[in-house]
Every structure is written in C-alpha cells, then in structure tokens.
N, C-alpha and C. Protein backbone atom coordinates (compact mmCIF):
# COMPACT_ATOMS: atom_id res chain seq x y z
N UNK A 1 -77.65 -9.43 -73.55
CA UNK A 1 -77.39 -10.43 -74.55
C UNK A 1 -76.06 -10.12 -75.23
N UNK A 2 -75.43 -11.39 -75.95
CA UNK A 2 -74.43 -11.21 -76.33
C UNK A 2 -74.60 -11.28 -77.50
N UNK A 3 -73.22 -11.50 -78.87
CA UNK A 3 -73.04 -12.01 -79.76
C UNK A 3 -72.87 -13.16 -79.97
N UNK A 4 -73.43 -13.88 -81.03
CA UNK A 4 -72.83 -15.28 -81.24
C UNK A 4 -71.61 -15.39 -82.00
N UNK A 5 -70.98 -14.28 -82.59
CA UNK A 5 -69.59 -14.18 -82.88
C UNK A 5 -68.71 -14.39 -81.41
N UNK A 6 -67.95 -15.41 -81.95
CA UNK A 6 -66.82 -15.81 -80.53
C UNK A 6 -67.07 -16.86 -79.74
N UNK A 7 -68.38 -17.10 -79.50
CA UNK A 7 -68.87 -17.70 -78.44
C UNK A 7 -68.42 -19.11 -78.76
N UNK A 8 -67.50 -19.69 -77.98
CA UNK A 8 -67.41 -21.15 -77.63
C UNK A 8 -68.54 -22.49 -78.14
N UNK A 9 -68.32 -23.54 -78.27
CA UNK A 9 -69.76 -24.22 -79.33
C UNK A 9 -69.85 -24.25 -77.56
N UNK A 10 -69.54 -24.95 -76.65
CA UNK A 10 -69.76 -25.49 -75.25
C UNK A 10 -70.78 -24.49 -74.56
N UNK A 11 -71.00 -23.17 -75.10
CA UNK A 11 -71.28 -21.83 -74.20
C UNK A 11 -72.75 -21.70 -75.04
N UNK A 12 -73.60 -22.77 -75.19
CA UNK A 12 -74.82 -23.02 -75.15
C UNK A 12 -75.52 -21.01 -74.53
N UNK A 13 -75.37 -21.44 -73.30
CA UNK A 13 -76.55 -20.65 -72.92
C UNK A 13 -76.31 -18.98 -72.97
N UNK A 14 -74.39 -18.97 -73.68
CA UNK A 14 -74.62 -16.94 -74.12
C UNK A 14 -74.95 -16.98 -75.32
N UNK A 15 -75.20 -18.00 -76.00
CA UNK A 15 -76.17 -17.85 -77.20
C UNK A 15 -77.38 -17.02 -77.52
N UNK A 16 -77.35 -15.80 -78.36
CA UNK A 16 -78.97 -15.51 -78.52
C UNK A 16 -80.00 -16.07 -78.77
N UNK A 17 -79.51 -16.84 -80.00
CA UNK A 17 -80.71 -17.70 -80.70
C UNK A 17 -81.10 -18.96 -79.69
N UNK A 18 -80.44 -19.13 -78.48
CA UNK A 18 -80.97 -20.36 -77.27
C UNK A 18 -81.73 -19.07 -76.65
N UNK A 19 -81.22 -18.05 -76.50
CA UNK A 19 -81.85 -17.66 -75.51
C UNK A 19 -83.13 -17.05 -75.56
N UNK A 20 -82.99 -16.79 -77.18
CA UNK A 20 -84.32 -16.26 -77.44
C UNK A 20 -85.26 -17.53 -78.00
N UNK A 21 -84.90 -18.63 -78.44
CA UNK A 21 -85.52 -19.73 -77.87
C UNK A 21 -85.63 -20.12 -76.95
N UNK A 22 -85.70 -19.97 -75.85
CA UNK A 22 -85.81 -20.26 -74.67
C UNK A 22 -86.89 -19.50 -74.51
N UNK A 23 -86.85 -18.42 -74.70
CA UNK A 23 -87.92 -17.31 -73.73
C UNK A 23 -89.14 -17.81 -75.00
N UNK A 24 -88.98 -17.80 -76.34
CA UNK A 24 -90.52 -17.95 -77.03
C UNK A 24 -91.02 -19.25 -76.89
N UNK A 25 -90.73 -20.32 -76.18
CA UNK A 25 -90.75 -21.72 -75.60
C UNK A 25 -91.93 -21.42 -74.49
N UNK A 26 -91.20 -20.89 -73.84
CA UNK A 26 -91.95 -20.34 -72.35
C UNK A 26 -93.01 -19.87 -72.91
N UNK A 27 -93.58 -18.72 -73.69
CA UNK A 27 -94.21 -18.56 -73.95
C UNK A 27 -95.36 -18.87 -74.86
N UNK A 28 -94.96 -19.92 -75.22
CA UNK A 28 -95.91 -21.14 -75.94
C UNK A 28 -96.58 -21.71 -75.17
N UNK A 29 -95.56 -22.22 -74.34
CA UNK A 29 -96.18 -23.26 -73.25
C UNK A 29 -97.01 -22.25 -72.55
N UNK A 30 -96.97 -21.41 -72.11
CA UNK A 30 -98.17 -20.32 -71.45
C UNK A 30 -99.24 -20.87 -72.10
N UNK A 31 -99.40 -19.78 -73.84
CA UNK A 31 -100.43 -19.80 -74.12
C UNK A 31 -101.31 -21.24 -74.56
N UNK A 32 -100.25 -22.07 -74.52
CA UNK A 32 -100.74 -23.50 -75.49
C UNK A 32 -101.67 -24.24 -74.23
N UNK A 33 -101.36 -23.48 -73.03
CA UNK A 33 -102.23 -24.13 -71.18
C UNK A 33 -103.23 -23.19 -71.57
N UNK A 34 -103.43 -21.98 -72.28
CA UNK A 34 -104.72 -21.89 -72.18
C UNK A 34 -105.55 -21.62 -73.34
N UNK A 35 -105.58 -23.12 -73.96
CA UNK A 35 -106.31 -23.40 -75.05
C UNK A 35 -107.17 -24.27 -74.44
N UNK A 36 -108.32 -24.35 -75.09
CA UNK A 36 -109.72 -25.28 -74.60
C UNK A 36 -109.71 -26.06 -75.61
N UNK A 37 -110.73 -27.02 -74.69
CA UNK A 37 -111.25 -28.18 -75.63
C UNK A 37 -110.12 -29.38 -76.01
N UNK A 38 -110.45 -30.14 -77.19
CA UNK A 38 -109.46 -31.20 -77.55
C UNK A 38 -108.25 -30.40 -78.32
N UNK A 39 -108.22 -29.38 -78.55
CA UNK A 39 -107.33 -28.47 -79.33
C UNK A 39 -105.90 -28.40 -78.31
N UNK A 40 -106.10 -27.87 -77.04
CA UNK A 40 -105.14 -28.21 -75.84
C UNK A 40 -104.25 -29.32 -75.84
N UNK A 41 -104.89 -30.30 -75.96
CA UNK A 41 -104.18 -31.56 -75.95
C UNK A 41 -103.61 -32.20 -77.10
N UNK A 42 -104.02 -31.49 -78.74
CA UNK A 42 -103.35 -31.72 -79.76
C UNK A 42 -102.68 -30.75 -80.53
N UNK A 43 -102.88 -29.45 -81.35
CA UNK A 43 -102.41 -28.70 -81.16
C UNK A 43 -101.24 -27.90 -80.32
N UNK A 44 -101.86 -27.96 -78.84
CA UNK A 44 -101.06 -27.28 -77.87
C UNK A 44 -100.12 -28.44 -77.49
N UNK A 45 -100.19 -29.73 -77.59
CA UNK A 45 -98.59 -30.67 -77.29
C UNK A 45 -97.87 -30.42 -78.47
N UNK A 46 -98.38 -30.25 -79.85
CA UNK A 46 -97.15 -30.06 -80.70
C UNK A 46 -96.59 -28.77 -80.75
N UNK A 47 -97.12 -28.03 -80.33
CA UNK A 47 -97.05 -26.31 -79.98
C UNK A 47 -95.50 -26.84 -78.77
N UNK A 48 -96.10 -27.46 -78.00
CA UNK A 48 -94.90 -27.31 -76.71
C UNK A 48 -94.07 -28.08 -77.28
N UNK A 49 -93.87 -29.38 -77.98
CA UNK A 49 -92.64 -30.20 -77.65
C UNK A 49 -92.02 -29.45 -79.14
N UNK A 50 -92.62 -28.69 -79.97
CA UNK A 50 -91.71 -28.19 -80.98
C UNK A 50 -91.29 -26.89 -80.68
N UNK A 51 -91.76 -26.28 -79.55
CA UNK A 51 -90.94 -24.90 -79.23
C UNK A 51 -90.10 -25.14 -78.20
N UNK A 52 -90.02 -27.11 -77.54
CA UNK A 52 -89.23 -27.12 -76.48
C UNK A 52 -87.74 -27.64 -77.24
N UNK A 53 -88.23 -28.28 -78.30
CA UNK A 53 -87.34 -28.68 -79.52
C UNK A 53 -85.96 -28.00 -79.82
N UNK A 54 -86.53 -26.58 -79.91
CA UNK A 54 -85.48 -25.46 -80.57
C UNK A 54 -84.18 -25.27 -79.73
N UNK A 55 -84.62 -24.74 -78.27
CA UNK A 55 -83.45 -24.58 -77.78
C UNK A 55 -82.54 -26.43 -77.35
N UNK A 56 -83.38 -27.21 -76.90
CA UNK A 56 -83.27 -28.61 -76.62
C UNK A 56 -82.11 -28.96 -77.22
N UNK A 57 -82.35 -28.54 -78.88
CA UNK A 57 -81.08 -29.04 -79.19
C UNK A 57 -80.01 -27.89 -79.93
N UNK A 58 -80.52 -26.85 -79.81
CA UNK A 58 -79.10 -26.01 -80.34
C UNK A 58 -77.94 -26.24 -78.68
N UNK A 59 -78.50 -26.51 -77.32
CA UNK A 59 -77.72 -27.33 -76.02
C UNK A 59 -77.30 -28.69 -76.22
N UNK A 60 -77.92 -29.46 -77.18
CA UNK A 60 -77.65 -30.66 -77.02
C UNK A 60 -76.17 -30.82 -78.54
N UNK A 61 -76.63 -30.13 -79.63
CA UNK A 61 -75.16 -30.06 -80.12
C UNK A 61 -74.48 -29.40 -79.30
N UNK A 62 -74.46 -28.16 -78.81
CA UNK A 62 -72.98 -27.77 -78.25
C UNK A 62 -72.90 -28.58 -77.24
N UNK A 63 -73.09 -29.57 -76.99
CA UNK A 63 -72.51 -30.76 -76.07
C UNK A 63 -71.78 -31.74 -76.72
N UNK A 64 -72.11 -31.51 -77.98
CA UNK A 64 -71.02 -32.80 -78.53
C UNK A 64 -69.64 -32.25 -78.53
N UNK A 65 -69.24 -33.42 -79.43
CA UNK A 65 -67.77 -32.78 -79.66
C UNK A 65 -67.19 -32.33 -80.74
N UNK A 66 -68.11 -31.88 -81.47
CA UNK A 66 -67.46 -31.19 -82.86
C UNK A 66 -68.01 -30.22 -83.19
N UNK A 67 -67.67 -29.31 -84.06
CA UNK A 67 -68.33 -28.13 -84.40
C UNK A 67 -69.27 -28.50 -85.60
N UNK A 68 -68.88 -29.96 -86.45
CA UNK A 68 -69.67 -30.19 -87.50
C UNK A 68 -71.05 -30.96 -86.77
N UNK A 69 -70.90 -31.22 -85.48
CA UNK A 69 -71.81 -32.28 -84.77
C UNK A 69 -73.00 -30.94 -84.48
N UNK A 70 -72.29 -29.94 -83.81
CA UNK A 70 -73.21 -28.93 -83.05
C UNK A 70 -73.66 -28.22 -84.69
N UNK A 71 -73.34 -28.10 -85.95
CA UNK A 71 -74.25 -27.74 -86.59
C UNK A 71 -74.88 -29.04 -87.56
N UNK A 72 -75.32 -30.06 -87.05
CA UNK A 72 -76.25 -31.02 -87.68
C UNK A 72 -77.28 -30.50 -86.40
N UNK A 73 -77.12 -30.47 -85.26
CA UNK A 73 -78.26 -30.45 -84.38
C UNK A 73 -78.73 -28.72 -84.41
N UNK A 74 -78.42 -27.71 -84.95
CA UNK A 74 -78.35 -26.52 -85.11
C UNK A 74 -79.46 -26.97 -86.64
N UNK A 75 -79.56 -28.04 -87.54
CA UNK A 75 -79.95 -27.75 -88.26
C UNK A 75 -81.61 -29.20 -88.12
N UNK A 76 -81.38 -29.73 -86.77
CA UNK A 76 -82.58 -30.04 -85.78
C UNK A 76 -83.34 -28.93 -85.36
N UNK A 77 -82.75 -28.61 -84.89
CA UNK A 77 -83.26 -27.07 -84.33
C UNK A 77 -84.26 -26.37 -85.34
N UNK A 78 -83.33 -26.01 -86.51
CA UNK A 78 -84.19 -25.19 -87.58
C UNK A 78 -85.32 -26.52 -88.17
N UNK A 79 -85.03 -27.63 -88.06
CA UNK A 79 -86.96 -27.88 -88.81
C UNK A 79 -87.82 -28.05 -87.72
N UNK A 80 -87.61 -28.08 -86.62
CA UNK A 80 -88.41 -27.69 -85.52
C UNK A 80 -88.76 -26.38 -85.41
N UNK A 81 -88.10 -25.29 -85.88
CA UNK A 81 -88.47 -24.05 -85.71
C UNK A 81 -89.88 -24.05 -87.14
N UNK A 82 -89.79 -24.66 -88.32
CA UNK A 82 -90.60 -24.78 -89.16
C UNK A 82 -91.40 -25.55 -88.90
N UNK A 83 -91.56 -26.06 -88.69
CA UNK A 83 -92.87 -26.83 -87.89
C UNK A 83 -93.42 -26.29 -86.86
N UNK A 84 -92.84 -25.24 -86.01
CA UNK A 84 -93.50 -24.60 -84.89
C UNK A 84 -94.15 -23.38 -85.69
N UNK A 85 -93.41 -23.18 -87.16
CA UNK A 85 -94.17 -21.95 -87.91
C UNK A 85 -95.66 -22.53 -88.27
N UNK A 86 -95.51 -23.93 -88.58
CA UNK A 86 -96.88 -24.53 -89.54
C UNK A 86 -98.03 -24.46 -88.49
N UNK A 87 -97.51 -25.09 -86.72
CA UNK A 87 -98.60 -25.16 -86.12
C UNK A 87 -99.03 -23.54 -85.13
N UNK A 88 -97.95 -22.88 -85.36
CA UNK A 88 -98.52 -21.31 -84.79
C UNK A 88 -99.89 -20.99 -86.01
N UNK A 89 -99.74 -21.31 -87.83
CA UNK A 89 -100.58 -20.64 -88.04
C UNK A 89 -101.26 -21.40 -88.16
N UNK A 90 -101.56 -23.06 -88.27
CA UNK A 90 -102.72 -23.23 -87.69
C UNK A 90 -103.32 -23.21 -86.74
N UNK A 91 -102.71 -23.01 -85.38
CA UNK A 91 -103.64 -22.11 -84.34
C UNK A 91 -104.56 -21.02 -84.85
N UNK A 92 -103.74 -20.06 -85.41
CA UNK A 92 -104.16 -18.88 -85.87
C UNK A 92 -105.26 -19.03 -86.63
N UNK A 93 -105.25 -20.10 -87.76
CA UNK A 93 -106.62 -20.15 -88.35
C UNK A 93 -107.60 -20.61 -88.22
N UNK A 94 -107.37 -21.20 -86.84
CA UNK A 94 -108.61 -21.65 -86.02
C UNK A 94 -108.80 -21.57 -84.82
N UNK A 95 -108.50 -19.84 -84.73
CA UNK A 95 -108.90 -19.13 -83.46
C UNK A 95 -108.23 -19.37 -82.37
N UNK A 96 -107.20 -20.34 -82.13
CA UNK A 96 -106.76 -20.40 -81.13
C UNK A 96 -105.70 -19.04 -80.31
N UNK A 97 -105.19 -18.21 -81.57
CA UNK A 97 -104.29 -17.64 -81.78
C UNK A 97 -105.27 -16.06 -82.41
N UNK A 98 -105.14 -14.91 -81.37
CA UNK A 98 -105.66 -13.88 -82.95
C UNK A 98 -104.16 -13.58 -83.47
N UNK A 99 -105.05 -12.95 -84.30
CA UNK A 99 -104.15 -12.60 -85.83
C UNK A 99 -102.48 -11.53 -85.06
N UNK A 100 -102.62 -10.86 -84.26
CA UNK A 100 -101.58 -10.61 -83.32
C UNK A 100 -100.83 -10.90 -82.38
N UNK A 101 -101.34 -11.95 -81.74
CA UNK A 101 -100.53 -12.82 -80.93
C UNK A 101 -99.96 -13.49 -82.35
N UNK A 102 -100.64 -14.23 -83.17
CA UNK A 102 -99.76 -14.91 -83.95
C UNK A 102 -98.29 -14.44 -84.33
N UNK A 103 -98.90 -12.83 -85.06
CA UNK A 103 -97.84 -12.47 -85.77
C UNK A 103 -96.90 -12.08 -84.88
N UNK A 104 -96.84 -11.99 -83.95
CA UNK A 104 -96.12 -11.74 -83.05
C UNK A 104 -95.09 -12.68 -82.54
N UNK A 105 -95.80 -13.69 -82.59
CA UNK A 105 -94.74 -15.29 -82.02
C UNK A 105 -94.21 -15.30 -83.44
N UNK A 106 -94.68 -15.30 -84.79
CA UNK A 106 -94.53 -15.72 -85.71
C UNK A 106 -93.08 -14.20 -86.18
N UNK A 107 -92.65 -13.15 -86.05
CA UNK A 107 -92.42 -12.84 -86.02
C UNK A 107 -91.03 -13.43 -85.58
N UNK A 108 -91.37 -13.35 -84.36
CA UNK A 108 -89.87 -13.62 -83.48
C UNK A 108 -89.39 -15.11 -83.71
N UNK A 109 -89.97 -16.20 -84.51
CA UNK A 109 -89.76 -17.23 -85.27
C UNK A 109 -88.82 -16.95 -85.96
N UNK A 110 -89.36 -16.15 -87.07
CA UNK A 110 -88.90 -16.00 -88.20
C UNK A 110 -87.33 -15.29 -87.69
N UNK A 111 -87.16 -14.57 -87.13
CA UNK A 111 -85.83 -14.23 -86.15
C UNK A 111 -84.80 -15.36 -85.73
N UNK A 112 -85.59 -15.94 -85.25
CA UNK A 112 -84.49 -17.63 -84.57
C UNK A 112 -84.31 -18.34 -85.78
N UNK A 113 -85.40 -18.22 -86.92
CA UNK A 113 -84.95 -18.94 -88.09
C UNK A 113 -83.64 -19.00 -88.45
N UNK A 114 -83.83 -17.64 -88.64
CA UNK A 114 -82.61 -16.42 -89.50
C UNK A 114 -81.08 -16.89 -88.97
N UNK A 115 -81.30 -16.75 -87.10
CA UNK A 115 -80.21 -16.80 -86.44
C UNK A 115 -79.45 -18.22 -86.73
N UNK A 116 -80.63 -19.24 -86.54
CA UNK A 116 -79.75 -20.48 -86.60
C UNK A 116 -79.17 -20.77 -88.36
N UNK A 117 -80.48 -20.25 -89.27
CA UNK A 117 -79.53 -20.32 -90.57
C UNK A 117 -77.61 -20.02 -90.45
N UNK A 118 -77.72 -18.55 -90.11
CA UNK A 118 -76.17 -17.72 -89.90
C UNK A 118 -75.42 -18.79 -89.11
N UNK A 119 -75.93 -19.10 -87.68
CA UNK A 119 -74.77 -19.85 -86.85
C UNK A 119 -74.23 -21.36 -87.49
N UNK A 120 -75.45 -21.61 -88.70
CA UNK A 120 -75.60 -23.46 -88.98
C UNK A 120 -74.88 -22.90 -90.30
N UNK A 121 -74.70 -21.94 -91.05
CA UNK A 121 -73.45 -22.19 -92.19
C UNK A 121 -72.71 -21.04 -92.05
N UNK A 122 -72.07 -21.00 -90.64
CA UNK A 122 -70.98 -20.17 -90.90
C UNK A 122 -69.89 -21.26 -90.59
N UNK A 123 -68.47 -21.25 -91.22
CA UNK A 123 -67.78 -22.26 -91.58
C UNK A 123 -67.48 -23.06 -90.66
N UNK A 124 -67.01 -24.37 -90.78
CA UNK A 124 -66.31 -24.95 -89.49
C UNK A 124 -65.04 -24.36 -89.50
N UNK A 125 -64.27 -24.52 -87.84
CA UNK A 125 -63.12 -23.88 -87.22
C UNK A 125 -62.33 -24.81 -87.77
C-alpha cells in the first residue's frame, strides 16, 4: 500500500482508503450471503449496496474533472460509510453479527471514516 499524499485524483485504485474499501466490501458481501431468513434480503442488501457505495464512489469522483468534484463524491463516500456503521450495529444487535465480528468490521470503518475525512478536507490544488 501506498500513501495518499501525492497520489493523482485519476489514480483511484493506489488509494488506501479505495483499497481498504474495497477489501471491507468484499467482506460484507461474504458475510451478508450468510445471513438467514428475511434478514438476508433486508439487512444484508443494505449491508452490500452501502459497503459497495464507499469505494463506488471515492472511483467515480476521481473520474471527474476536478479536484473540488472528486471531493463532493469523497464526501458520498463518507455518508455511506455512516450508514454502513448504523446497519453493521444493527446486525450486531440482532445477532446477525457477534459482538467481534462486529467490532471488527466496525473498527476498520471507523479507519476509512478517518481516511476519507483527511483526503475530503485537505485543500484543493
């Protein structure tokens, strides 16, 4: 992994905070396939399309053409990352999730939070 100091807005994928959205995405979608019952299909779709959310669009600003464009969608990104916080712990409080898997995803959340805060107000070029 790299730094996000330097990195080009276009250079999406040496991003940490994509990349480590990327990988806790994947791993949603794992566990959100093996949830039972009607919980799978409600729960576990907002589980996936808000952890597919995060990286979706910190790629889809650095496709535009501005640096003020790529941090409005940098700051898409972050309320999707809060909303993937609300429905990790309600998994968690209704068993879908134990208390360690949670904190665990919830953890490395709170990480991508952080990251996209830093990358979404550090100044325009």
């Amino acid at each position: 992994m790299i730094s996000d100091i330097g990195v080009g807005v276009h250079d999406f994928k040496r991003l940490r905070v994509w990349q480590r959205s990327l990988r806790l995405s994947i791993e949603l979608i794992d566990a959100a396939r093996r949830f039972r019952g009607p919980e799978r299909y409600s729960i576990g779709d907002q589980i996936t399309r808000a952890s597919v959310s995060i990286p979706s669009n910190i790629a889809e600003g650095a496709g535009r053409r501005s640096q003020r464009d790529f941090q409005r969608f940098l700051g898409i990104a972050l309320g999707s990352a809060y909303e993937l916080e609300t429905q990790i712990l309600i998994a968690r409080d209704i068993g879908l999730f134990d208390k360690n898997q949670a904190s665990d995803h919830l953890s490395e959340l709170s990480e991508i939070q952080r990251m996209l805060h830093s990358l979404r107000n550090r100044p325009l070029a």
